[in-house]
N, C-alpha and C. Protein backbone atom coordinates (compact mmCIF):
# COMPACT_ATOMS: atom_id res chain seq x y z
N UNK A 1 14.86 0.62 -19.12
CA UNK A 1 15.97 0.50 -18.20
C UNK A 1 15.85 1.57 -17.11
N UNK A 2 16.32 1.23 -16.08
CA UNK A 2 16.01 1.75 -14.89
C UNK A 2 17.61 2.73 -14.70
N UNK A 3 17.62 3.71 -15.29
CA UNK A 3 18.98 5.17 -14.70
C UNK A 3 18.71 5.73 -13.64
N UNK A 4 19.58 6.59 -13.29
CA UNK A 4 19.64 7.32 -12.63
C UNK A 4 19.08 8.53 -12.68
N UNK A 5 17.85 8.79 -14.25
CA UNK A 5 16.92 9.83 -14.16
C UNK A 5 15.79 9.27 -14.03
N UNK A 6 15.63 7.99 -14.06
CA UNK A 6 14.45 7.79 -14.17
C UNK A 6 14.07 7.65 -11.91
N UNK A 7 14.94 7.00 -11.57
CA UNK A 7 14.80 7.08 -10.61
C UNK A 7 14.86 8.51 -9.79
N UNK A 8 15.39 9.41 -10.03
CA UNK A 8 14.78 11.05 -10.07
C UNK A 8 13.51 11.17 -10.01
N UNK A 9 13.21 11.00 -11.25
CA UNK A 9 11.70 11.28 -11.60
C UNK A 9 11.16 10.35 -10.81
N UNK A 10 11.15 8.62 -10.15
CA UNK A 10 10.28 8.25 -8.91
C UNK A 10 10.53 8.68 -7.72
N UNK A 11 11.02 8.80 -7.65
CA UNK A 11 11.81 9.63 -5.82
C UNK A 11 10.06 10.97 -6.28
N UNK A 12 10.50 11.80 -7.15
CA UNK A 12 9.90 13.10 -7.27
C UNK A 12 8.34 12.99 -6.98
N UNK A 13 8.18 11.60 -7.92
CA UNK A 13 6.58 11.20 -8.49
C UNK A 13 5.93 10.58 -6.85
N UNK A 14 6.77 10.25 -6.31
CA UNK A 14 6.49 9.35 -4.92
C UNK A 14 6.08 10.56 -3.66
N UNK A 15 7.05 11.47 -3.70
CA UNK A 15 7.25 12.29 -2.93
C UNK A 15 5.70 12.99 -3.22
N UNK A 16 5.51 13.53 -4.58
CA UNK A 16 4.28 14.67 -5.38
C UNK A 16 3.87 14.25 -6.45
N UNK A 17 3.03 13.18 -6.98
CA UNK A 17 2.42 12.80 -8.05
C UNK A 17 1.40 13.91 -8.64
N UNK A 18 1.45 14.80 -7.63
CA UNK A 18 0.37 15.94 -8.68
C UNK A 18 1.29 16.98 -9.56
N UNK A 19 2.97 16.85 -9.51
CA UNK A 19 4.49 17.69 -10.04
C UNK A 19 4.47 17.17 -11.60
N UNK A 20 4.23 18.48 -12.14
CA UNK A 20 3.62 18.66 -13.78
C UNK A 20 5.05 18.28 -14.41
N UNK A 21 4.77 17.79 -15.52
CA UNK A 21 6.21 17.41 -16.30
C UNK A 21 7.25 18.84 -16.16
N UNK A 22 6.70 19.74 -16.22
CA UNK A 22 8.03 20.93 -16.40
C UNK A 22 9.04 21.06 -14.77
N UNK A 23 7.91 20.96 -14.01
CA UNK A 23 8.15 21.00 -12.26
C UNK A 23 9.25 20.09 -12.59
N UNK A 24 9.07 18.83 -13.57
CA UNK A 24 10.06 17.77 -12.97
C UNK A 24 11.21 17.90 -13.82
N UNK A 25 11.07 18.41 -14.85
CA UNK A 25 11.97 18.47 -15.56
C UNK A 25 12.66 19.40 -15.18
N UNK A 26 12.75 20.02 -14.53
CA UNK A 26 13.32 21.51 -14.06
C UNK A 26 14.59 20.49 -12.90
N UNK A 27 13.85 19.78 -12.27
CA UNK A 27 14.45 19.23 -10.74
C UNK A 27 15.81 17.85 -11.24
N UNK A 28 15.36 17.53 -12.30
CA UNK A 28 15.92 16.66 -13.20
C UNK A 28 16.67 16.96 -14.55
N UNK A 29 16.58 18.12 -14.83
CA UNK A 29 17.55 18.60 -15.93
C UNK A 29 16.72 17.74 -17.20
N UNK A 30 15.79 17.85 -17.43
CA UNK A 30 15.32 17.27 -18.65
C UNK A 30 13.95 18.26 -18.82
N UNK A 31 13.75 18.24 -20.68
CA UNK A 31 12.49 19.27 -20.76
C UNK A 31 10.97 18.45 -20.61
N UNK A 32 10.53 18.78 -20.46
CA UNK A 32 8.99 18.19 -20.33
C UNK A 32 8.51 17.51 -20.95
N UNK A 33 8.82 17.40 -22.22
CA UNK A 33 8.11 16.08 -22.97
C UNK A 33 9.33 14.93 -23.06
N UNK A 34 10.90 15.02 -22.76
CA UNK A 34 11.30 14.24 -22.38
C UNK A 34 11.08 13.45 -20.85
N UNK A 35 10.63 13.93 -20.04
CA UNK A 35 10.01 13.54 -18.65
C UNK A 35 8.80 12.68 -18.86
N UNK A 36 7.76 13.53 -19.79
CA UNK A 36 6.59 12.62 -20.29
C UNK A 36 6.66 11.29 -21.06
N UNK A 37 7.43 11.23 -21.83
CA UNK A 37 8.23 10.19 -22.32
C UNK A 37 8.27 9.00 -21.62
N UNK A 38 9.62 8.93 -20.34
CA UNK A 38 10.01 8.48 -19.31
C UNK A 38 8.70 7.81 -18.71
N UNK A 39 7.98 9.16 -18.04
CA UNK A 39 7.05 8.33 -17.63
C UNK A 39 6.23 7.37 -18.18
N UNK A 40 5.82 7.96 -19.42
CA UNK A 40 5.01 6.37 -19.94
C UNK A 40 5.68 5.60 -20.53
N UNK A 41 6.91 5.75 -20.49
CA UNK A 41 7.54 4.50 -20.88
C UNK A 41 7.41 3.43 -19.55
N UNK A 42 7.66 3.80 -18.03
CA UNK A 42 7.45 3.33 -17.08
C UNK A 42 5.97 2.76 -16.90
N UNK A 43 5.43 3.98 -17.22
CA UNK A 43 3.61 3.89 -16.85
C UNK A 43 3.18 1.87 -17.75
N UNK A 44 3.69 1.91 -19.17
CA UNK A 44 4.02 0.67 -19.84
C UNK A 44 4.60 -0.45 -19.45
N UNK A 45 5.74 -0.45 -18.86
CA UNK A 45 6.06 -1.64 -17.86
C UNK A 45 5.78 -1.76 -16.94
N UNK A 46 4.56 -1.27 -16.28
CA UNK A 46 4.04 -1.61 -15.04
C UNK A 46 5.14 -0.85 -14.12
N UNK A 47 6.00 -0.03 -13.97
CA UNK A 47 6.96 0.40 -12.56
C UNK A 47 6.22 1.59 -11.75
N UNK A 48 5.09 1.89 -12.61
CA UNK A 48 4.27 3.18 -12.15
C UNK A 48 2.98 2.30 -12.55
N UNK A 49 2.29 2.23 -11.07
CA UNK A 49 1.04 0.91 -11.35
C UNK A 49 -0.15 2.04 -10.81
N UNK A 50 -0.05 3.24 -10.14
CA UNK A 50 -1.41 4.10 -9.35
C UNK A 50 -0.59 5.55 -9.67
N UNK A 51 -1.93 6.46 -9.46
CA UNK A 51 -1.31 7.69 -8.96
C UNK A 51 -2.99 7.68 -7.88
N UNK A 52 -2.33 7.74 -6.44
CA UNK A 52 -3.90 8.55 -5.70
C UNK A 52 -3.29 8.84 -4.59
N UNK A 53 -4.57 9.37 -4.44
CA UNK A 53 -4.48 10.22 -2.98
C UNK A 53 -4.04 9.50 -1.66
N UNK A 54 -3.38 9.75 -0.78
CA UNK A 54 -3.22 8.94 0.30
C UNK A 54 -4.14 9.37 1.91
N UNK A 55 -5.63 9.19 2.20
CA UNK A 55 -6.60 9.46 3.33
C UNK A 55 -5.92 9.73 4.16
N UNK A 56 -6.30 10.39 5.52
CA UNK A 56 -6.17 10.88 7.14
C UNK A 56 -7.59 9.93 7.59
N UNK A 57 -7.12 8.83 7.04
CA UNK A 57 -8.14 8.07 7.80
C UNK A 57 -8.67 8.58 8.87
N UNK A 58 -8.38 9.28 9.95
CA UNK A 58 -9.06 9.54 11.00
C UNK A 58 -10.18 10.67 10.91
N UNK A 59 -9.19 11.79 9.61
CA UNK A 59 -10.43 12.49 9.66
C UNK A 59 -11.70 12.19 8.91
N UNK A 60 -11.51 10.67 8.03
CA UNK A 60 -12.52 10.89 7.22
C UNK A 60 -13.75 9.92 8.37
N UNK A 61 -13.55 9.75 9.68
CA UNK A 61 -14.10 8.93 10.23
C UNK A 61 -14.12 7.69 10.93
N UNK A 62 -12.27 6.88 10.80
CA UNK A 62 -11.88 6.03 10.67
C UNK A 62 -10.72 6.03 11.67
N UNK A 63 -10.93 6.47 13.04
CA UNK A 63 -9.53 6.22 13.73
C UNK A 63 -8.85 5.73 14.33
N UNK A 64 -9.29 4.19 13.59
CA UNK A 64 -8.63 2.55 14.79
C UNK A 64 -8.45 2.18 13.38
N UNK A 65 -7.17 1.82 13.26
CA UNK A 65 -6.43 1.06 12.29
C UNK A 65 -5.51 -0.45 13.08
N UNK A 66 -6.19 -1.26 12.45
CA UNK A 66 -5.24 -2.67 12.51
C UNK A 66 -4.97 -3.72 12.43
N UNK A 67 -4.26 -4.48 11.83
CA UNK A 67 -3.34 -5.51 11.24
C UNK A 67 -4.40 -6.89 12.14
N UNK A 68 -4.67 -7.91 11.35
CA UNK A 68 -5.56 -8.67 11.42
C UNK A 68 -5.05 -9.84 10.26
N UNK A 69 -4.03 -10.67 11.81
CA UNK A 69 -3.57 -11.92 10.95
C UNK A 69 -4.42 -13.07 10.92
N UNK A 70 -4.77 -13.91 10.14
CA UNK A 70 -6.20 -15.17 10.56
C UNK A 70 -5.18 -16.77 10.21
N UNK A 71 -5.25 -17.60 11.05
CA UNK A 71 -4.92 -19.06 10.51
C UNK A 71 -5.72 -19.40 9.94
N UNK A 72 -6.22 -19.64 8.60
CA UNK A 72 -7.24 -20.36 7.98
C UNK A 72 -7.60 -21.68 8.27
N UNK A 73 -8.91 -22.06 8.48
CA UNK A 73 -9.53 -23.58 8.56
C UNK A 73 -8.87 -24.19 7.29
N UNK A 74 -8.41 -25.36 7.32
CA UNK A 74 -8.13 -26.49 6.36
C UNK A 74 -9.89 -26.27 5.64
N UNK A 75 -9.68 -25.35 4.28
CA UNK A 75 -10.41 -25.86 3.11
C UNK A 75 -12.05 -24.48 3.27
N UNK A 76 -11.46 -23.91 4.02
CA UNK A 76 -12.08 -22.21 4.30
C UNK A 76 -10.98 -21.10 3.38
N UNK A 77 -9.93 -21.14 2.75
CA UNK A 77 -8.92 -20.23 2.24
C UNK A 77 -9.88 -19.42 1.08
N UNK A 78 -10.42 -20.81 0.27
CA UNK A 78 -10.95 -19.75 -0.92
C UNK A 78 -12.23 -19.19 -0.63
N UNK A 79 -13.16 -19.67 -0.01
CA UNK A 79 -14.21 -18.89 0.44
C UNK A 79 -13.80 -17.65 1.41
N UNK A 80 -12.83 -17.32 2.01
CA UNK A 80 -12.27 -16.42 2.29
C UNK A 80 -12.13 -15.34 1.34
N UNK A 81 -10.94 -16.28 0.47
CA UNK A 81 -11.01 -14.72 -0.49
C UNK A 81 -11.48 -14.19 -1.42
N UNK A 82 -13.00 -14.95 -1.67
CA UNK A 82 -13.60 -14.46 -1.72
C UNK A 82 -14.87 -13.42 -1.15
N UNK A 83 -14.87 -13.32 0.12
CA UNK A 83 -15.41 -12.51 0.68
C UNK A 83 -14.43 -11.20 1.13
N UNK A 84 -13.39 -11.38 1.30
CA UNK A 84 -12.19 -10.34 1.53
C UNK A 84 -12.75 -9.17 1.12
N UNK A 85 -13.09 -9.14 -0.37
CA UNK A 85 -12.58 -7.85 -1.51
C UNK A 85 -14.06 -7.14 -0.81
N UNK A 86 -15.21 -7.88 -0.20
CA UNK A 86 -16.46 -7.22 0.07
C UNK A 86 -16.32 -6.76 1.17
N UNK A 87 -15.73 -6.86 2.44
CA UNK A 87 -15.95 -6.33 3.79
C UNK A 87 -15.25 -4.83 3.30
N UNK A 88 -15.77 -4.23 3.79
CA UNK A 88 -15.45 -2.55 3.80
C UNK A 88 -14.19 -2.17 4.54
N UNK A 89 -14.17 -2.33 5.47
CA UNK A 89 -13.27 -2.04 6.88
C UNK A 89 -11.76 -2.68 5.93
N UNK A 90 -11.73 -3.64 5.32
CA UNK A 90 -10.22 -4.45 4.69
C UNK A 90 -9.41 -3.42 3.66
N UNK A 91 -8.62 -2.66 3.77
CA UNK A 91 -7.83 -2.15 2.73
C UNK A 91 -6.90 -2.45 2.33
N UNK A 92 -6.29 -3.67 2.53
CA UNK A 92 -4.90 -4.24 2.25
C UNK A 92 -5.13 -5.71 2.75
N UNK A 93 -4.93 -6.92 2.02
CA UNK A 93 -4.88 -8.27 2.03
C UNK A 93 -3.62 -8.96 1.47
N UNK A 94 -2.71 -9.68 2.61
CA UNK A 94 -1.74 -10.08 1.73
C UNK A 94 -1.54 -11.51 2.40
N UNK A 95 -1.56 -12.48 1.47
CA UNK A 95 -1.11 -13.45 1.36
C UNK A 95 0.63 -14.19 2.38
N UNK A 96 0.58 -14.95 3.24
CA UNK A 96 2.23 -14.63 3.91
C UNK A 96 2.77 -16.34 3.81
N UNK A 97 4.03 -16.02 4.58
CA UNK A 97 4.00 -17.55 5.08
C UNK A 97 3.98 -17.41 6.69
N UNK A 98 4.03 -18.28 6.89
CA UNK A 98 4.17 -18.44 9.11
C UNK A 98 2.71 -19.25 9.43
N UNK A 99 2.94 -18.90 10.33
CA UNK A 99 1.51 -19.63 11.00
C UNK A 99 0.06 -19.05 10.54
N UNK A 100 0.30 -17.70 9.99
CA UNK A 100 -0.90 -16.91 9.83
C UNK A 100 -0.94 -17.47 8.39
N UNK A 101 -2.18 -17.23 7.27
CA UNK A 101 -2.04 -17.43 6.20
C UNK A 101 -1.97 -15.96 5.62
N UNK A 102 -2.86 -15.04 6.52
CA UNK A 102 -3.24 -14.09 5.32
C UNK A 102 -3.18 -13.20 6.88
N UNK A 103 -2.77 -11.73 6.41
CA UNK A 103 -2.58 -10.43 7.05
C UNK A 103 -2.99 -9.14 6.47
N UNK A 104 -4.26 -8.58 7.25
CA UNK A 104 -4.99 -7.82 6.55
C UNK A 104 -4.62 -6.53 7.21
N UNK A 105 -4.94 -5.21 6.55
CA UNK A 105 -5.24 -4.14 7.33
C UNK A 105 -6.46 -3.57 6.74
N UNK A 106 -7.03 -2.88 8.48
CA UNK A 106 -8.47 -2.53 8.34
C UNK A 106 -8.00 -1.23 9.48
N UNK A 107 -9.38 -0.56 8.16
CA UNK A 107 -9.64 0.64 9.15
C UNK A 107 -11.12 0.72 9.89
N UNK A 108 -10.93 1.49 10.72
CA UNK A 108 -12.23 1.23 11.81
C UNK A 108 -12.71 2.39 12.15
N UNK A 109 -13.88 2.46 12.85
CA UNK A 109 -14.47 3.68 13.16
C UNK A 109 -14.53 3.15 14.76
N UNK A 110 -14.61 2.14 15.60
CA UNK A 110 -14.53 1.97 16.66
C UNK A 110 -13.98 0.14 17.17
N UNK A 111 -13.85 0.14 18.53
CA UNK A 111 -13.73 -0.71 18.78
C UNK A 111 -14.42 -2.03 18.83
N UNK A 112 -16.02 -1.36 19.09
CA UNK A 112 -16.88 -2.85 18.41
C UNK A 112 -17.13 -2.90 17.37
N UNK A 113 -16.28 -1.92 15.87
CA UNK A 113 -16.51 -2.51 14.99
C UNK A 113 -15.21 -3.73 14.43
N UNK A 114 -14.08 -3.19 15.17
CA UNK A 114 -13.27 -4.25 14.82
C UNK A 114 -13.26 -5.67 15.76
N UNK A 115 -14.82 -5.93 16.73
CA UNK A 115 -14.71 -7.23 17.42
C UNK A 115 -15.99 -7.46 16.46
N UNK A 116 -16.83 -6.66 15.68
CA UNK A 116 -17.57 -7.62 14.58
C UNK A 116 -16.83 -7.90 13.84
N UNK A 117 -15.96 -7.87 13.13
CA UNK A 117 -14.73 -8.06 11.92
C UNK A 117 -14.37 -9.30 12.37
N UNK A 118 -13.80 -9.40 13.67
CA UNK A 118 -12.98 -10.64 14.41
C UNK A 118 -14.16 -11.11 14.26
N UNK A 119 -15.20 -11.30 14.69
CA UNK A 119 -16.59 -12.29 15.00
C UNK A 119 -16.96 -12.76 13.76
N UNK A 120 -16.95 -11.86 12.59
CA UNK A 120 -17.27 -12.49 11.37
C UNK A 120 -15.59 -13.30 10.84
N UNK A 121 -14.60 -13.03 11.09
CA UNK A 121 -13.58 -13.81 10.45
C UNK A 121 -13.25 -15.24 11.17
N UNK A 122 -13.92 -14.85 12.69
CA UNK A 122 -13.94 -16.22 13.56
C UNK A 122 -14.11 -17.56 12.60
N UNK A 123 -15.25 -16.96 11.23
CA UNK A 123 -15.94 -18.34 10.85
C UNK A 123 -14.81 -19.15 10.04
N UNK A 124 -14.01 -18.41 9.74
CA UNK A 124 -12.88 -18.58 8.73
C UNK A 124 -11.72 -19.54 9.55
N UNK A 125 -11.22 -19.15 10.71
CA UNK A 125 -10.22 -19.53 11.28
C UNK A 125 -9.84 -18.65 12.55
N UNK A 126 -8.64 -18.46 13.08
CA UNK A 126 -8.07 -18.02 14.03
C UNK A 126 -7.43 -16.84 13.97
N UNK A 127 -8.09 -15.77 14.25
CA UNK A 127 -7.59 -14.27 13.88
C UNK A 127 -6.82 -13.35 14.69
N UNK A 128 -5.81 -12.92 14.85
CA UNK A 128 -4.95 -12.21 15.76
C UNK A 128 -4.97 -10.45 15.78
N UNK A 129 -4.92 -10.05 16.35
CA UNK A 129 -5.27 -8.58 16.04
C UNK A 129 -4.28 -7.79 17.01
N UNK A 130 -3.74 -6.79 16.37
CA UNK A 130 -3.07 -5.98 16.45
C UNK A 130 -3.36 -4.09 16.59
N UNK A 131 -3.62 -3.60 17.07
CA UNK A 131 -4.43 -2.23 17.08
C UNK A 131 -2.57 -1.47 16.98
N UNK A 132 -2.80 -0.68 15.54
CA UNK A 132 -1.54 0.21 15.63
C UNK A 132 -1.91 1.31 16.11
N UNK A 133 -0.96 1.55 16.81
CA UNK A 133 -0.75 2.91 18.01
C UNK A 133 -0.28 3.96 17.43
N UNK A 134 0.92 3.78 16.40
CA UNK A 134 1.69 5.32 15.55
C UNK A 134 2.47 4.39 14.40
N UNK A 135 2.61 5.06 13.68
CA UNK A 135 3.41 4.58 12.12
C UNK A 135 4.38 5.51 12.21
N UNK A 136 5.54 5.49 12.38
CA UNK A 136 6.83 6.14 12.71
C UNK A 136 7.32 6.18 11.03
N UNK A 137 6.93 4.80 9.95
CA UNK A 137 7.42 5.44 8.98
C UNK A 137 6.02 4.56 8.03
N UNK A 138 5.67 5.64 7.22
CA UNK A 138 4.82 5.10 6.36
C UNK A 138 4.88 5.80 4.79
N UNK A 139 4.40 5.12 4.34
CA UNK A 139 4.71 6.15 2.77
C UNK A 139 6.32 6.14 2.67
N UNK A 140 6.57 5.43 2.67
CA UNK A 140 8.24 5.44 2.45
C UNK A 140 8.29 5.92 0.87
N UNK A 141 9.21 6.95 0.24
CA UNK A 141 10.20 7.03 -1.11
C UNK A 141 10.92 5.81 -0.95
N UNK A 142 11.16 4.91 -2.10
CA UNK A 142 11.60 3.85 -2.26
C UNK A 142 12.89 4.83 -3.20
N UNK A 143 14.00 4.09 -3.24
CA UNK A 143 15.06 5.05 -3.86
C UNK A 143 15.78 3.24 -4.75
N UNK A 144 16.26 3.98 -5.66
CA UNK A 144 17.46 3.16 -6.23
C UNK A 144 18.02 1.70 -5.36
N UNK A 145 17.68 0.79 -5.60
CA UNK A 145 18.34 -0.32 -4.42
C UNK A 145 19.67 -0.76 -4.50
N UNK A 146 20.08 -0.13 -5.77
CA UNK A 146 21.54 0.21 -6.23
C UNK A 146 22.32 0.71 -5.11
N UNK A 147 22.14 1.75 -5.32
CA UNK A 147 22.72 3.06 -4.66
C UNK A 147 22.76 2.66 -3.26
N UNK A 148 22.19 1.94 -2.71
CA UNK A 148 21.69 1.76 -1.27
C UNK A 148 23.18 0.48 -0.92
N UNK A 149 23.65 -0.26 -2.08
CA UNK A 149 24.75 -0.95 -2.45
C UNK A 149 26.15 -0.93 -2.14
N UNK A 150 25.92 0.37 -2.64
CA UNK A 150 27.59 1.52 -3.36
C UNK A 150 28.06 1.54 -2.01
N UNK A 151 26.66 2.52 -0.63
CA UNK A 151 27.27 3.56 -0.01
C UNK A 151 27.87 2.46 1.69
């Protein structure tokens, strides 16, 4: 069940996934192996699915990021996704509805590498591209959707 400590402890875990059970238990009024607890009780129902690092894409080499919607050819979808998971540049693939089928994000090291990307997805269908400029909010803390209710 989802309380009002456990959601503590994701606010905390979201914010600093490297914050040792005592760190959290301190911030949360609970001792450390009750925190550890919690968490794998979560870690078990799937509500805690990763812990990693989040890149500066740019410094690792990578500083054109962007959103790459494609209309799929009638009967090109699954040969699609199966090539998806192999192109390098793709870090996020999601499935939508609208005119697009599928909306990817890719990171880039330049601009003709994201018109080979378009040139190779050409074969697939009709690809739209988007070059993001600034992320004003990313990494969002997801909080209680409760609470968000009340106020």
């Amino acid at each position: 069940m989802m309380d009002k400590l456990n959601w503590s402890i994701l606010k905390l875990l979201q914010e600093n996934a490297r914050l040792s059970y005592v760190e959290i238990g301190k911030q949360v009024g609970l001792s450390a192996p009750a925190v550890a607890e919690r968490i794998a009780r979560m870690e078990e129902k799937g509500l805690i699915e990763h812990y990693r690092a989040c890149l500066n894409l740019s410094e690792i080499g990578l500083p054109l990021t962007a959103f790459v919607s494609l209309k799929v050819r009638v009967g090109k979808l699954d040969e699609l996704l199966r090539l998806v998971p192999d192109l390098p540049e793709i870090y996020e693939c999601h499935r939508v509805t609208g005119n697009e089928c599928l909306i990817m994000k890719a990171a880039l090291r330049s601009p003709a590498q994201l018109e080979q990307l378009i040139n190779k997805l050409m074969e697939y269908g009709e690809p739209t591209t988007s070059v993001i400029l600034s992320s004003p909010v990313s990494h969002k803390v997801f909080q209680d959707p409760r609470a968000a209710l009340s106020e």
